[in-house]
C-alpha atoms as a PDB file:
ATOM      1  CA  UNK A   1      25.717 167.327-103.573  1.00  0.00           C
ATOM      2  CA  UNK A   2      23.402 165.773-105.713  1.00  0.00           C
ATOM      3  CA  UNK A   3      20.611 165.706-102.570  1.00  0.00           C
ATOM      4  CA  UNK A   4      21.315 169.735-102.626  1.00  0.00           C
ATOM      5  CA  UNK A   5      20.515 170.029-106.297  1.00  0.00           C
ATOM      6  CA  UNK A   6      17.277 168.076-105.925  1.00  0.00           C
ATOM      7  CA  UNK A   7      16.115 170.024-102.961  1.00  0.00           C
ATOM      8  CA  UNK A   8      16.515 173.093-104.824  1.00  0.00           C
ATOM      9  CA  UNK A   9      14.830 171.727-107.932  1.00  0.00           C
ATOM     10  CA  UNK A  10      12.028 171.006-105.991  1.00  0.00           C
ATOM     11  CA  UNK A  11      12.222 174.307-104.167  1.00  0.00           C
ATOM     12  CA  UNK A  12      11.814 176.024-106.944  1.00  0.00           C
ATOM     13  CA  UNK A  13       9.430 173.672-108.035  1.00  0.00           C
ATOM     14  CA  UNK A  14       7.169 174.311-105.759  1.00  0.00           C
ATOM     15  CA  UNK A  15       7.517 177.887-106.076  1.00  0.00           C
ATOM     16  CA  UNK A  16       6.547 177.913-109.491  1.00  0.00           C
ATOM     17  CA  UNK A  17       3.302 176.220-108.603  1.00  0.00           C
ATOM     18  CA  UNK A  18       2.060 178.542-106.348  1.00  0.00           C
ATOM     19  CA  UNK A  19      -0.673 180.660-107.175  1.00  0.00           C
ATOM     20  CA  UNK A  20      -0.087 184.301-107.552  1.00  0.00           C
ATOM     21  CA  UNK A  21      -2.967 186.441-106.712  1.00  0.00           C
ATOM     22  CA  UNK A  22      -5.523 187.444-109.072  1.00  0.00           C
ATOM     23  CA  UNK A  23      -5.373 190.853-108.958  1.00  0.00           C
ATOM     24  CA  UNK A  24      -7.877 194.008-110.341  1.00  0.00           C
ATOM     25  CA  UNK A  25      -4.574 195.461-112.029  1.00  0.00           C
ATOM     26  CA  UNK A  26      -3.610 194.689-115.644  1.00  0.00           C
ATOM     27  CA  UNK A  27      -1.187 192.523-114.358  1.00  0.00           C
ATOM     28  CA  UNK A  28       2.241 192.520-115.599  1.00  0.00           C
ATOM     29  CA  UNK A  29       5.488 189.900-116.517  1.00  0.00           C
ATOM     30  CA  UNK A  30       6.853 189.111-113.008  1.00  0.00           C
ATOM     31  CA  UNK A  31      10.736 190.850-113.788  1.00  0.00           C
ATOM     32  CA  UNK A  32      12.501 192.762-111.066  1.00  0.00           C
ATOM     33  CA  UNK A  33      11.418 196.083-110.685  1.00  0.00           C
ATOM     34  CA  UNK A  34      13.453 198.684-112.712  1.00  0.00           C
ATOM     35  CA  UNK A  35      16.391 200.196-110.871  1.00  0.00           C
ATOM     36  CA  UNK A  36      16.163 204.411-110.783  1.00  0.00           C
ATOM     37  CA  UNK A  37      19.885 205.075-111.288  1.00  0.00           C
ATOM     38  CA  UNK A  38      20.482 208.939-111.093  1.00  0.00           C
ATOM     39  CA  UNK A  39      17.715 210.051-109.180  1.00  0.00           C
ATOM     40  CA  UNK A  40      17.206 210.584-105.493  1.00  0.00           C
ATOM     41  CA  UNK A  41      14.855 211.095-103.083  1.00  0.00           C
ATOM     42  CA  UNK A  42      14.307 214.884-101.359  1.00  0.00           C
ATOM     43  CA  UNK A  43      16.711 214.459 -99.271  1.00  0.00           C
ATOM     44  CA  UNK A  44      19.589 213.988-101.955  1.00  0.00           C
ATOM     45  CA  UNK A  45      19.518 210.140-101.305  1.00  0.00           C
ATOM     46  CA  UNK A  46      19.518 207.161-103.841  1.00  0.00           C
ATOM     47  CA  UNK A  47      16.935 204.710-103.873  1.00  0.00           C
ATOM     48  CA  UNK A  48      17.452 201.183-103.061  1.00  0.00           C
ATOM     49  CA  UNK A  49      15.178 198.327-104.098  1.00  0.00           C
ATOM     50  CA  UNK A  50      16.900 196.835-101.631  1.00  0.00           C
ATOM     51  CA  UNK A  51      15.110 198.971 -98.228  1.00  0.00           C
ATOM     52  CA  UNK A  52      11.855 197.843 -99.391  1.00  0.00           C
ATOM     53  CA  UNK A  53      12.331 193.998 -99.463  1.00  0.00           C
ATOM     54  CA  UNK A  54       8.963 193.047 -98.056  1.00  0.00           C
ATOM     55  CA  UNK A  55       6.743 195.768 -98.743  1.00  0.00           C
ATOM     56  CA  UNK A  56       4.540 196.779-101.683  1.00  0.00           C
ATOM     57  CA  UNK A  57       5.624 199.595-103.784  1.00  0.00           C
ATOM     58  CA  UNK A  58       3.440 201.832-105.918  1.00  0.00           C
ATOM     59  CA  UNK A  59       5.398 203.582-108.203  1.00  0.00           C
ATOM     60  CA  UNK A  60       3.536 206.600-109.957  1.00  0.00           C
ATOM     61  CA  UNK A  61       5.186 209.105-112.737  1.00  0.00           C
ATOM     62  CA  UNK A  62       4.129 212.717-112.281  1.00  0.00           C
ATOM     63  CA  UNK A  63       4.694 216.108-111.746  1.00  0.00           C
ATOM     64  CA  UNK A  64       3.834 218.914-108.889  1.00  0.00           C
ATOM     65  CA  UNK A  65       2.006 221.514-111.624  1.00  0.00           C
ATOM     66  CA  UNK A  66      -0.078 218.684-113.015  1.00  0.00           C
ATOM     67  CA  UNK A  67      -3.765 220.105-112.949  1.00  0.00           C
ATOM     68  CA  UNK A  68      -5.758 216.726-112.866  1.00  0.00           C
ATOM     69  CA  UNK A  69      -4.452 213.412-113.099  1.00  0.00           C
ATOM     70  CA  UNK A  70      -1.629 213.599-110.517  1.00  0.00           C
ATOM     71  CA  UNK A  71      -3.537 214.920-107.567  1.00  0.00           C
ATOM     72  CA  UNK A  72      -6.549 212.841-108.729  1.00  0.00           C
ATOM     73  CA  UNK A  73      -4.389 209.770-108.585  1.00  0.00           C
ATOM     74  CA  UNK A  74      -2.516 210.678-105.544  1.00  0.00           C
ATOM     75  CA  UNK A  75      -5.540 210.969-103.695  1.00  0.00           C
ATOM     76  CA  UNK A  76      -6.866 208.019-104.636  1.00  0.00           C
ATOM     77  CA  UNK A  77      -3.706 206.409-103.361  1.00  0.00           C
ATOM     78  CA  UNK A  78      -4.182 208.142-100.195  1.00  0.00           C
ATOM     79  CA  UNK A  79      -7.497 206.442 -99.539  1.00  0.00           C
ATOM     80  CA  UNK A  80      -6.585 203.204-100.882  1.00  0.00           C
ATOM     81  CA  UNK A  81      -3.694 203.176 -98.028  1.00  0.00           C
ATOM     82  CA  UNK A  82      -5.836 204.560 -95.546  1.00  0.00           C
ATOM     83  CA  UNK A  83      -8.676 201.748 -96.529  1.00  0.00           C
ATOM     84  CA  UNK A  84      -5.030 198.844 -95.152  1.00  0.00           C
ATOM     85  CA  UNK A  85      -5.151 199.939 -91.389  1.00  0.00           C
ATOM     86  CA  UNK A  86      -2.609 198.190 -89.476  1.00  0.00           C
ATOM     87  CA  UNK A  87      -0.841 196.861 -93.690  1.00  0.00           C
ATOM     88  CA  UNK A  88      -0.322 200.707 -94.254  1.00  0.00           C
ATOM     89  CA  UNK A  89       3.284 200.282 -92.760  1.00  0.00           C
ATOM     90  CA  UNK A  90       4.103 197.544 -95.410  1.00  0.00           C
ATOM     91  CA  UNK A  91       3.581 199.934 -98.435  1.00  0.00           C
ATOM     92  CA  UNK A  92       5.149 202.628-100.128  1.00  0.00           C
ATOM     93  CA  UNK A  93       4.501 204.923-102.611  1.00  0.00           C
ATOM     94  CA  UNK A  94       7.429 206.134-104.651  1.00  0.00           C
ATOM     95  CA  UNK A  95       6.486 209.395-107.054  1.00  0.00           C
ATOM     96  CA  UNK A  96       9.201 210.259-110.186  1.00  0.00           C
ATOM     97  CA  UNK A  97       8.759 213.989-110.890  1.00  0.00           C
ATOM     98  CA  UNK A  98       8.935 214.007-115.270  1.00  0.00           C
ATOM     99  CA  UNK A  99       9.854 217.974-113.908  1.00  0.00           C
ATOM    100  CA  UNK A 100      12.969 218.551-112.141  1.00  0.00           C
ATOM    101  CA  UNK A 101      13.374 221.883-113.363  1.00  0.00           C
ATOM    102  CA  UNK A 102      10.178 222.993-110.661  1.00  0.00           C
ATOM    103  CA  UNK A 103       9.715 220.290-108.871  1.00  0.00           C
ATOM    104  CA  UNK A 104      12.707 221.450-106.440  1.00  0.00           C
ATOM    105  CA  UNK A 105      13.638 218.521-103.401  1.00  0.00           C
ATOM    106  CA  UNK A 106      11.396 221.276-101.269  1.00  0.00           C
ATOM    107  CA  UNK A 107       8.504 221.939-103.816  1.00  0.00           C
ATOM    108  CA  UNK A 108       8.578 218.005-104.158  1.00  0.00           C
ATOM    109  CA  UNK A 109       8.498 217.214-100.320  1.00  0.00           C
ATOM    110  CA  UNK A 110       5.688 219.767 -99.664  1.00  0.00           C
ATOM    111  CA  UNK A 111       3.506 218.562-103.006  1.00  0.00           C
ATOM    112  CA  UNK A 112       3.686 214.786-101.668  1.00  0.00           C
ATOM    113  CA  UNK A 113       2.906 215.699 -97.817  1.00  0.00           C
ATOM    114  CA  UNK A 114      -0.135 217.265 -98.229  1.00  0.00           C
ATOM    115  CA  UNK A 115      -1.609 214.282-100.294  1.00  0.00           C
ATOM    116  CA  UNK A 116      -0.229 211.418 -97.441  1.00  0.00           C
ATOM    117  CA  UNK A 117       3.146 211.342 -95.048  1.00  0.00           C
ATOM    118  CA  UNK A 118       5.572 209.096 -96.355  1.00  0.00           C
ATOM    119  CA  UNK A 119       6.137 209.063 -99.679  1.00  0.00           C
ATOM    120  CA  UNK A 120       9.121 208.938-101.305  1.00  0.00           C
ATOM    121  CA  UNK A 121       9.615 211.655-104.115  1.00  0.00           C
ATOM    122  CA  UNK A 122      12.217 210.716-106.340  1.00  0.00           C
ATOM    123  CA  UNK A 123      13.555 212.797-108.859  1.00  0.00           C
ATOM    124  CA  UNK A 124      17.331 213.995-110.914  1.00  0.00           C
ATOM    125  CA  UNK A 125      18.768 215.210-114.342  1.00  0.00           C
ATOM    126  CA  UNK A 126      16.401 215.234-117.254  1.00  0.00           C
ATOM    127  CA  UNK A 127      18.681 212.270-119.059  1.00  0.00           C
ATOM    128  CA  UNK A 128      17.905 210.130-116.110  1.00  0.00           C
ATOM    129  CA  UNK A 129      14.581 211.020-115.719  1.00  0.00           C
ATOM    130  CA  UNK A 130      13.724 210.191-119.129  1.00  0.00           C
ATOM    131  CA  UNK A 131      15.550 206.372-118.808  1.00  0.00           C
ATOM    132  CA  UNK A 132      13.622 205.926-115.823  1.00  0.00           C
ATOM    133  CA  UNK A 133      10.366 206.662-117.690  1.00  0.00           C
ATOM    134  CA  UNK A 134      11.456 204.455-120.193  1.00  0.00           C
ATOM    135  CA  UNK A 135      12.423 201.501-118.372  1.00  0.00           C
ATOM    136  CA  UNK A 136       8.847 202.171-116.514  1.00  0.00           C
ATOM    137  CA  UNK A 137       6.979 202.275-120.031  1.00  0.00           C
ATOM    138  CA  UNK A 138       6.223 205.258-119.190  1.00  0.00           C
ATOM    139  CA  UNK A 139       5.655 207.928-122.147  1.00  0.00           C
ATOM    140  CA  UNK A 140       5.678 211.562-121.845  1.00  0.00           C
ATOM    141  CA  UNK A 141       6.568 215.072-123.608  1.00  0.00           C
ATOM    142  CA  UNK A 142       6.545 218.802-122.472  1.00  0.00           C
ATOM    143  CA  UNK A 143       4.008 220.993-124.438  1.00  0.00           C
ATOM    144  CA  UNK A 144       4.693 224.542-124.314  1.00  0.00           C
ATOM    145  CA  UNK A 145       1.708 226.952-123.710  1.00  0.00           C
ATOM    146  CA  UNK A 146       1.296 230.206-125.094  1.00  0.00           C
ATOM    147  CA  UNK A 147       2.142 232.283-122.130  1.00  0.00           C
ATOM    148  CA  UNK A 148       5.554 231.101-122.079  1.00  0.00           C
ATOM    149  CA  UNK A 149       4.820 227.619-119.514  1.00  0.00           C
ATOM    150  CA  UNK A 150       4.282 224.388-120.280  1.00  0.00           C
ATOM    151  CA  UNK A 151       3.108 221.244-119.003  1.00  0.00           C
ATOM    152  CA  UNK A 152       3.588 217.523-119.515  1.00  0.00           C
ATOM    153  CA  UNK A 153       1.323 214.819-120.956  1.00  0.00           C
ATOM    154  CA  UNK A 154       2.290 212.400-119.299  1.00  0.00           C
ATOM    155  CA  UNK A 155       1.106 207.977-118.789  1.00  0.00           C
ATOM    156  CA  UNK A 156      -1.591 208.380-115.909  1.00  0.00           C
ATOM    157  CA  UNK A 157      -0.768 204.736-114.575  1.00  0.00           C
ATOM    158  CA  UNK A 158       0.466 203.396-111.519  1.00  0.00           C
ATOM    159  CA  UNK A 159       2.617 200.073-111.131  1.00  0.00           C
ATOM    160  CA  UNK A 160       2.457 197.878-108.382  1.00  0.00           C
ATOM    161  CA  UNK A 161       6.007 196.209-107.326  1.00  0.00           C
ATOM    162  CA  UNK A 162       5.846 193.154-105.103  1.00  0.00           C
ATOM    163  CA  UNK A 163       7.217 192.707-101.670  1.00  0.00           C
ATOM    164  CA  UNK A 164       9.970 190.160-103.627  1.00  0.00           C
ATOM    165  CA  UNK A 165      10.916 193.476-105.622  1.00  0.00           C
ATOM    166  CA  UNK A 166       8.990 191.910-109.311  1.00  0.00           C
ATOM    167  CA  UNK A 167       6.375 193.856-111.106  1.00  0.00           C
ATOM    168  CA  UNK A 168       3.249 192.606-110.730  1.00  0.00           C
ATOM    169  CA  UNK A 169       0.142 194.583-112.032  1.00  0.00           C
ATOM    170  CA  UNK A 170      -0.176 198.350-113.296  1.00  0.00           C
ATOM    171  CA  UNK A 171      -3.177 200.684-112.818  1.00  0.00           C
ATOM    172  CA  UNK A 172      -4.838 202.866-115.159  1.00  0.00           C
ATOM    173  CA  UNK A 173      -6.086 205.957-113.479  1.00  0.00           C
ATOM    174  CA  UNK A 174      -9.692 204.320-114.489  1.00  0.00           C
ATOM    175  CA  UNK A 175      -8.843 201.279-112.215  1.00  0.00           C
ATOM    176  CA  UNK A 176      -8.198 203.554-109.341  1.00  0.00           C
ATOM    177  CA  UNK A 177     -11.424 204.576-108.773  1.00  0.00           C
ATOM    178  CA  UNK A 178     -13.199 201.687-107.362  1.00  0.00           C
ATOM    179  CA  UNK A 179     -11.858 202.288-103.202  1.00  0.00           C
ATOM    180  CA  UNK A 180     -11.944 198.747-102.373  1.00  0.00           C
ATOM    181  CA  UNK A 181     -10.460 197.401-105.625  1.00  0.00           C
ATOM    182  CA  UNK A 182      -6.291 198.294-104.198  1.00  0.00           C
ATOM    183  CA  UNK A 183      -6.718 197.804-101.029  1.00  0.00           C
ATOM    184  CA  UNK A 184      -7.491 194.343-101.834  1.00  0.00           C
ATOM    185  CA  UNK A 185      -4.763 193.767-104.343  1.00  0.00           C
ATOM    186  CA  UNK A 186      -2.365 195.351-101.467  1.00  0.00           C
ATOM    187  CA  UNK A 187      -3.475 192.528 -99.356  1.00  0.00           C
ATOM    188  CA  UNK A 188      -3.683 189.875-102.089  1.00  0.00           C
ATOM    189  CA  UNK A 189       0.355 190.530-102.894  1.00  0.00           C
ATOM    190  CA  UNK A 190       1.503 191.101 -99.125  1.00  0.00           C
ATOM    191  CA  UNK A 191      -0.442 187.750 -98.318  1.00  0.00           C
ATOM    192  CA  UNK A 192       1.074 185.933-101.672  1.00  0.00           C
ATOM    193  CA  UNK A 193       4.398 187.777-102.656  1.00  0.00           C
END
């Protein structure tokens, strides 16, 4: 028993001494990544932290009528991805619409295709929505126009989950611009999870 104990220990240990990557992200606490309770994906299913054990996940808050910063950002994470080759298969990109009144499961799933296949659009009631931002630290509010819209200022960041499932650096949409700067933390936290 007590030969258990110390193996552990030093298990963890050793764990604890490794180096994590440095990374062009403002990196972040290592905690396990937020749970999105009450939302699902276009196809009406939950999401599961669990699915994506050993893969990165970029998680990005948005919204389909969003003029600049979401397409800007979601094409930059299209050639960031495209920039991994054969690694493209370990990411994912998750996308929380801050709009479930318009963004629709179709609207959603037609938006996110025609930036890159594969990503999952996540999205449910308001309520949830707005604990999900939360637990993201991510801020937002609808402004109402004067021809009767609106649209939502919204955090432009993305966060960068580890293949363990812990947080590990977030993005400003300034620190997307640089191609080769993802790509190479996408390789530095698959290579050191």
């Amino acid at each position: 028993m007590v030969s258990l104990l110390l193996i552990a220990a030093l298990d963890g240990w050793s764990r604890l001494q490794q180096p994590r990557a440095s990374l062009h992200g403002t990196p972040l606490p290592s905690r396990p990544a937020p749970a999105f309770k009450g939302l699902s994906d276009t196809q009406g299913r939950p999401f599961d932290w669990k699915a994506e054990r050993g893969r990165a996940v970029l998680v990005f808050f948005g919204y389909t009528h969003c003029p600049d910063v979401c397409p800007l950002t979601l094409s930059a994470l299209a050639r960031a991805l495209d920039r991994l080759g054969p690694l493209r298969s370990e990411v994912r990109v998750v996308f929380v619409s801050l709009d479930p009144a318009r963004d629709t499961p179709g609207v959603l799933r037609a938006y996110l295709d025609a930036f890159m296949p594969g990503v999952i659009g996540l999205r449910g009631p308001l309520p949830e929505v707005a604990r999900a931002a939360r637990q993201w630290g991510v801020t937002w509010r609808r402004v109402d126009t004067s021809d009767g819209g609106y649209w939502i200022d919204h955090t432009a960041a993305v966060t960068l989950v580890g293949p363990r499932g812990r947080l590990r650096a977030r993005y400003g949409y300034g620190q997307l611009t640089d191609p080769a700067w993802l790509p190479a933390d996408l390789r530095a936290v698959l290579a050191h999870p």
